[in-house]
C-alpha atoms as a PDB file:
ATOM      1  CA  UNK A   1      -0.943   8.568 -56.721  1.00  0.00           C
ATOM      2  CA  UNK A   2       0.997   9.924 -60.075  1.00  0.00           C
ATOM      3  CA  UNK A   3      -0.538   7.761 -62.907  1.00  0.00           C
ATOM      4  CA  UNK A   4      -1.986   7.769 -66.009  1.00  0.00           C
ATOM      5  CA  UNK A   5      -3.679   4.983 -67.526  1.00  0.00           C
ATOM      6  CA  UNK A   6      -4.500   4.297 -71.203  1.00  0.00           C
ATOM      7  CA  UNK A   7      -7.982   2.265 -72.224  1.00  0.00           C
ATOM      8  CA  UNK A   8      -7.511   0.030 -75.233  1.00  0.00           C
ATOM      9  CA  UNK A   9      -8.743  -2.298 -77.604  1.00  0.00           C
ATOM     10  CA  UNK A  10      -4.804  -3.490 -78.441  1.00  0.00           C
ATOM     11  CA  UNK A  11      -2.623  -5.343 -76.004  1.00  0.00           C
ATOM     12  CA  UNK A  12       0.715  -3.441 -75.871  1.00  0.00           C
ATOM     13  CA  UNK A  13       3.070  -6.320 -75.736  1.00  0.00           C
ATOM     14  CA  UNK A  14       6.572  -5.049 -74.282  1.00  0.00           C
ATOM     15  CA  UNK A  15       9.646  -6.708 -73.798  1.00  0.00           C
ATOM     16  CA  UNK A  16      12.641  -4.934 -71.612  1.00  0.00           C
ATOM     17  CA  UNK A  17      14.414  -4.474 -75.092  1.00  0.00           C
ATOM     18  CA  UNK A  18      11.773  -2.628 -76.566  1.00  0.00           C
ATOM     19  CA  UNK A  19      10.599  -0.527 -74.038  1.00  0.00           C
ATOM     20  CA  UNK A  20      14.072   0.634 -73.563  1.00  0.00           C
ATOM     21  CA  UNK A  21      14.419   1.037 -77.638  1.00  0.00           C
ATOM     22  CA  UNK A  22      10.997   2.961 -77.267  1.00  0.00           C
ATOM     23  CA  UNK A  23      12.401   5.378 -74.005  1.00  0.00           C
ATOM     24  CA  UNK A  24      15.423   6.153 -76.094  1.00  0.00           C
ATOM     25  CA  UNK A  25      13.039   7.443 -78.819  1.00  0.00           C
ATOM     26  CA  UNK A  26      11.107  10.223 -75.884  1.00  0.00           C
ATOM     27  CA  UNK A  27      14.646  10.522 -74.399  1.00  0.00           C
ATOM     28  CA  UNK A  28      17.633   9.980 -76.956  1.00  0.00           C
ATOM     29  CA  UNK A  29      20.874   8.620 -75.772  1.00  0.00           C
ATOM     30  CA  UNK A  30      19.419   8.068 -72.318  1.00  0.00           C
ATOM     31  CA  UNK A  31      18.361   4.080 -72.459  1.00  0.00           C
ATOM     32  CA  UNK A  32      20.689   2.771 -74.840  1.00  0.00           C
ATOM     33  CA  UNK A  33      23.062   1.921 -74.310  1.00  0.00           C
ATOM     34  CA  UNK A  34      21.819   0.052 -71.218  1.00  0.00           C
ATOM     35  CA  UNK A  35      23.712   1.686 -68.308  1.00  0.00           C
ATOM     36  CA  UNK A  36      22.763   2.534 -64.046  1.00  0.00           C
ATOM     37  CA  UNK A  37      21.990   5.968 -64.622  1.00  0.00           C
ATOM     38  CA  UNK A  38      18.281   5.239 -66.470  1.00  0.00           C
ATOM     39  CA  UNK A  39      17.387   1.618 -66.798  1.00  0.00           C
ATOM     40  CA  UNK A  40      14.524  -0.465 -67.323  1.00  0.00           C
ATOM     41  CA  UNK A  41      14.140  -4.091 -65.879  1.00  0.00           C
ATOM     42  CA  UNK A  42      11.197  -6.163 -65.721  1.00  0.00           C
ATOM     43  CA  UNK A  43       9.199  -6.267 -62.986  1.00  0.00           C
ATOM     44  CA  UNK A  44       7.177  -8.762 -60.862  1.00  0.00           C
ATOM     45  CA  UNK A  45       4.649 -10.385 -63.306  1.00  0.00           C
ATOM     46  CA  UNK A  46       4.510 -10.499 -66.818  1.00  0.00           C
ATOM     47  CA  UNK A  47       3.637  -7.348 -68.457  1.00  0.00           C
ATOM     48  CA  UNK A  48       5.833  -5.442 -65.742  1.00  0.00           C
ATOM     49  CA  UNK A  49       8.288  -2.945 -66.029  1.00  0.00           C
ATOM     50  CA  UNK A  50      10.588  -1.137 -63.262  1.00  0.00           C
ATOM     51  CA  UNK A  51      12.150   2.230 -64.854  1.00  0.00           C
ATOM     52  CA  UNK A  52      14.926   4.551 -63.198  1.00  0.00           C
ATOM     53  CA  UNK A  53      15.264   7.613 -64.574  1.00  0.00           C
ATOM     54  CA  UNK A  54      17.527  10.580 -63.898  1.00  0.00           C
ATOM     55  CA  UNK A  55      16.624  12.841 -66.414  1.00  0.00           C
ATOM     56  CA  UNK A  56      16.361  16.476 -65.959  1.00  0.00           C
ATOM     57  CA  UNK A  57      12.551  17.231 -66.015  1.00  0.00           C
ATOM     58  CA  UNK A  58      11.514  14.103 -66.034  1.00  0.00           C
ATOM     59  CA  UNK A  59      13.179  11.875 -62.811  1.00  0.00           C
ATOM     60  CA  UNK A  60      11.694   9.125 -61.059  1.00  0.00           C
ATOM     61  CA  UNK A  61      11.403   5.587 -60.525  1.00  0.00           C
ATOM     62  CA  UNK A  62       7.872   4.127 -62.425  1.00  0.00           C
ATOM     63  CA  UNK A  63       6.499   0.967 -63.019  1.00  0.00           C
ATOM     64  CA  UNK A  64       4.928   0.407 -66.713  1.00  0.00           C
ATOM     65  CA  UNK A  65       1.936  -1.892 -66.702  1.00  0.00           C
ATOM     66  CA  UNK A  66       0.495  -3.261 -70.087  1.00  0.00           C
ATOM     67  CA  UNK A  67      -2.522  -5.765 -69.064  1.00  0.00           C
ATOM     68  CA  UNK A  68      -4.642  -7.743 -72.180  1.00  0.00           C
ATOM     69  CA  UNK A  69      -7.758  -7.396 -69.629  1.00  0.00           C
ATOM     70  CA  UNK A  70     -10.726  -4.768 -69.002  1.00  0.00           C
ATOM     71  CA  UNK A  71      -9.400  -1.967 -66.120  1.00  0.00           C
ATOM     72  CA  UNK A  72     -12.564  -2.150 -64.868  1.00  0.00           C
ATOM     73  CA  UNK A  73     -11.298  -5.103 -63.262  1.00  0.00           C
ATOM     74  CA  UNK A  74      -8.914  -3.281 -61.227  1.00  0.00           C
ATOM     75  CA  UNK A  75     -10.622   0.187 -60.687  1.00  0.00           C
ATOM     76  CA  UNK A  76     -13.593   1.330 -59.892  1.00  0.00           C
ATOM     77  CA  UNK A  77     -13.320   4.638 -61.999  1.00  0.00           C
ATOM     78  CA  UNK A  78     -15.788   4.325 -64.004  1.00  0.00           C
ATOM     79  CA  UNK A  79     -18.213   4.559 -60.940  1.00  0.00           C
ATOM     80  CA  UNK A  80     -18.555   8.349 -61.807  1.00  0.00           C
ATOM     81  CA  UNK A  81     -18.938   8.423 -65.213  1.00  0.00           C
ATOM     82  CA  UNK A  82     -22.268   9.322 -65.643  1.00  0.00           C
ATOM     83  CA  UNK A  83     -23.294   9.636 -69.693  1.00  0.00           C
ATOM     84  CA  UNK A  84     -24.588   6.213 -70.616  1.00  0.00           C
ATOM     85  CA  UNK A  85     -22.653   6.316 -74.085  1.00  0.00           C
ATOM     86  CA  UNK A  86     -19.233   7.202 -72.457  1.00  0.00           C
ATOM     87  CA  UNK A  87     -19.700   4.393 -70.119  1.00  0.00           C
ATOM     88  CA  UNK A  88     -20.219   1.873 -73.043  1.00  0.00           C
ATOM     89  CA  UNK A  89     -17.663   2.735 -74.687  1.00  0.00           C
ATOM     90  CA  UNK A  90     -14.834   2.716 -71.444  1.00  0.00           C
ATOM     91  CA  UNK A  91     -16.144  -0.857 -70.774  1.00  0.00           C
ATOM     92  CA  UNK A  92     -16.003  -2.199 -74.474  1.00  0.00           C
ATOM     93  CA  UNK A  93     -12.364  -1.315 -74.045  1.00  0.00           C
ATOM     94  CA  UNK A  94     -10.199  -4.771 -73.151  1.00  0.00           C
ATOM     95  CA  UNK A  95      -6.568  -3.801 -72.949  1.00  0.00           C
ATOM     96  CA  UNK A  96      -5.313  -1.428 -70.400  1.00  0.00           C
ATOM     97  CA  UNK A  97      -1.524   0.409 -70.443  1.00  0.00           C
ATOM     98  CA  UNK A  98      -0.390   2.398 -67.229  1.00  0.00           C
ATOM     99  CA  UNK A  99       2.695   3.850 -66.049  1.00  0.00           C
ATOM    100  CA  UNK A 100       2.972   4.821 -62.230  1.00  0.00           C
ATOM    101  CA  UNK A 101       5.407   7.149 -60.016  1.00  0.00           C
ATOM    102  CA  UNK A 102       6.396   4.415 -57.324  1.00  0.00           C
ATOM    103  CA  UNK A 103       9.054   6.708 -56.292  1.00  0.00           C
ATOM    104  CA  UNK A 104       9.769  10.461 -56.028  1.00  0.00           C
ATOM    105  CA  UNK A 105      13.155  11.590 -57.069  1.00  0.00           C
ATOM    106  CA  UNK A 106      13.110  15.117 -57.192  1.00  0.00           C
ATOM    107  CA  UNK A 107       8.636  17.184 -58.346  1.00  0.00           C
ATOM    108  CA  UNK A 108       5.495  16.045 -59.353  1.00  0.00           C
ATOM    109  CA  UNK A 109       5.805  17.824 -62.483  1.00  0.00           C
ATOM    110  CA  UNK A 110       8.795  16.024 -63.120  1.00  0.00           C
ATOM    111  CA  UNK A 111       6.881  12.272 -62.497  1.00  0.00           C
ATOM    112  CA  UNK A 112       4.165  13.672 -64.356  1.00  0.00           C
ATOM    113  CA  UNK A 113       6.431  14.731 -67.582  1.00  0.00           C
ATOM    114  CA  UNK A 114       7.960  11.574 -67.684  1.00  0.00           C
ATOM    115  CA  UNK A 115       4.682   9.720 -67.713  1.00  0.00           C
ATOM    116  CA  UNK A 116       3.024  11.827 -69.995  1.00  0.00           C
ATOM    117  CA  UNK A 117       5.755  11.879 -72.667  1.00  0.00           C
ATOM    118  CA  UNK A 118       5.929   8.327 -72.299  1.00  0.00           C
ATOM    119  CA  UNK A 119       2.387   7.039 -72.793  1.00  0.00           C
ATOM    120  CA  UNK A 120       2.283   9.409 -76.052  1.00  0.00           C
ATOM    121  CA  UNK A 121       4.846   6.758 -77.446  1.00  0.00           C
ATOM    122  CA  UNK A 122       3.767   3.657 -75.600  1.00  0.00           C
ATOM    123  CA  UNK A 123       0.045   4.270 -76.324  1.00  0.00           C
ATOM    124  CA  UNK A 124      -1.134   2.074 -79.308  1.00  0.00           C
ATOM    125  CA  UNK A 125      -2.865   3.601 -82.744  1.00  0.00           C
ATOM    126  CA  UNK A 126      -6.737   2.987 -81.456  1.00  0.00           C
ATOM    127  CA  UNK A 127      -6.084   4.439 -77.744  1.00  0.00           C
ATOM    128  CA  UNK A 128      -9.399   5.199 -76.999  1.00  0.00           C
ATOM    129  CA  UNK A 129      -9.305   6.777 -73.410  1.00  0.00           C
ATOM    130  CA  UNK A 130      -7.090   8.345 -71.014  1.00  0.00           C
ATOM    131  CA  UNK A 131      -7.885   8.062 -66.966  1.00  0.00           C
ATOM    132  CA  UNK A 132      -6.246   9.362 -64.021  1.00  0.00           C
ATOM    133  CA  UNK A 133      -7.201   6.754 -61.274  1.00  0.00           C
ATOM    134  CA  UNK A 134      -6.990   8.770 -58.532  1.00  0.00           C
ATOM    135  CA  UNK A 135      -9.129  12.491 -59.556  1.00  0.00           C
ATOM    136  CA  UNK A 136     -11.210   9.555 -61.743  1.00  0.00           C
ATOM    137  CA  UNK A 137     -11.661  11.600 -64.715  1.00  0.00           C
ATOM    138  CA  UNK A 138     -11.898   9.975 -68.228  1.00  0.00           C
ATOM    139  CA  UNK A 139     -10.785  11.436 -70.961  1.00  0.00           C
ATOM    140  CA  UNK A 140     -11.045  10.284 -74.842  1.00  0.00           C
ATOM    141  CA  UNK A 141      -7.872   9.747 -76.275  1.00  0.00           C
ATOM    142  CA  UNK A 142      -6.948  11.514 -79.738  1.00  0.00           C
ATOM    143  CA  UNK A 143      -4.158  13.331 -81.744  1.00  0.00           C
ATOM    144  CA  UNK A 144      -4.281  16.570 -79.568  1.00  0.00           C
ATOM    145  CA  UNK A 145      -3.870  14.436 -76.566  1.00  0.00           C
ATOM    146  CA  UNK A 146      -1.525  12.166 -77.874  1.00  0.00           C
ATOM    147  CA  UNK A 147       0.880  15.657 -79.053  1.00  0.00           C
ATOM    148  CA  UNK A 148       0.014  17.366 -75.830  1.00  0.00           C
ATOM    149  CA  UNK A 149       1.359  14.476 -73.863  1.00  0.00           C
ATOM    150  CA  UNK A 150       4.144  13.932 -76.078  1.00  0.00           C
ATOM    151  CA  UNK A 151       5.254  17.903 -75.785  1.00  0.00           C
ATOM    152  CA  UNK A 152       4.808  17.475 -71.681  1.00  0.00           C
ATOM    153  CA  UNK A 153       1.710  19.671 -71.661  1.00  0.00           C
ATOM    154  CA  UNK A 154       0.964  18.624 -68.422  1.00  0.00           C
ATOM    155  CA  UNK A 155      -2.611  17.597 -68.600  1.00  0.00           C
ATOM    156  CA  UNK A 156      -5.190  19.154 -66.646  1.00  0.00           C
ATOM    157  CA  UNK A 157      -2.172  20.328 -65.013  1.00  0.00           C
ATOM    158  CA  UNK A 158      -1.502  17.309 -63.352  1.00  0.00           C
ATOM    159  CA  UNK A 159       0.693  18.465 -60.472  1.00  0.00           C
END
């Protein structure tokens, strides 16, 4: 699984219009205007978002996920955590943001760029953690990780 999820205390309410105003900020001239080559369209439940992209270095087909609810709901990740403090702090978190490869267009790195670069812009001011469901590791969210994923870093060399 290519993911990265974003823990919360802000609901990240998106609309197809602004996500794709927001994906033409990472990627200018890319979303807008609306076209085949990269689109967004919602997806299957509210909160839902199908993306195509075809950009160099950062291809793929993702779904965006922005869910007012604890992700402890939906994962177990926080099953390894073991410092008591970091644990409190994951659960008091009650709004989750995601954004999954749910198709391979060309690397890894590539999924991995796109997802990155987006969550930077998606993620709202009082992101407070950053998890990779499938290695389960936690990380707190600040400014160096916000500019690292925003500059494609490629954290902990995700691929």
């Amino acid at each position: 699984m290519i993911s990265w999820v974003v823990l919360s205390h802000t609901y990240v309410d998106l609309k197809v219009n602004s996500l794709r105003e927001k994906l033409d900020e990472v990627y200018p001239g890319q979303f807008l205007p609306p076209r085949d080559k990269n689109f967004v369209i919602d997806g299957p439940t509210p909160g839902q978002f199908f993306i195509k992209s075809n950009i160099a270095g950062a291809a793929g087909m993702f779904m965006v996920i922005s869910v007012p609810a604890s992700y402890m709901e939906f994962s177990d990740f926080a099953d390894v955590i073991a410092d008591p403090a970091l644990l409190r702090n994951v659960k008091a978190q009650c709004c989750w943001l995601s954004v999954d490869l749910v198709h391979r267009l060309t690397t890894d790195a590539d999924a991995y760029r796109f997802i990155e670069q987006v969550l930077a812009k998606l993620a709202p001011q009082d992101a407070a953690f950053l998890v990779h469901p499938e290695k389960r590791i936690t990380i707190p969210f600040d400014d160096d990780i916000r500019r690292r994923l925003a500059n494609g870093a490629q954290i902990l060399s995700s691929p």
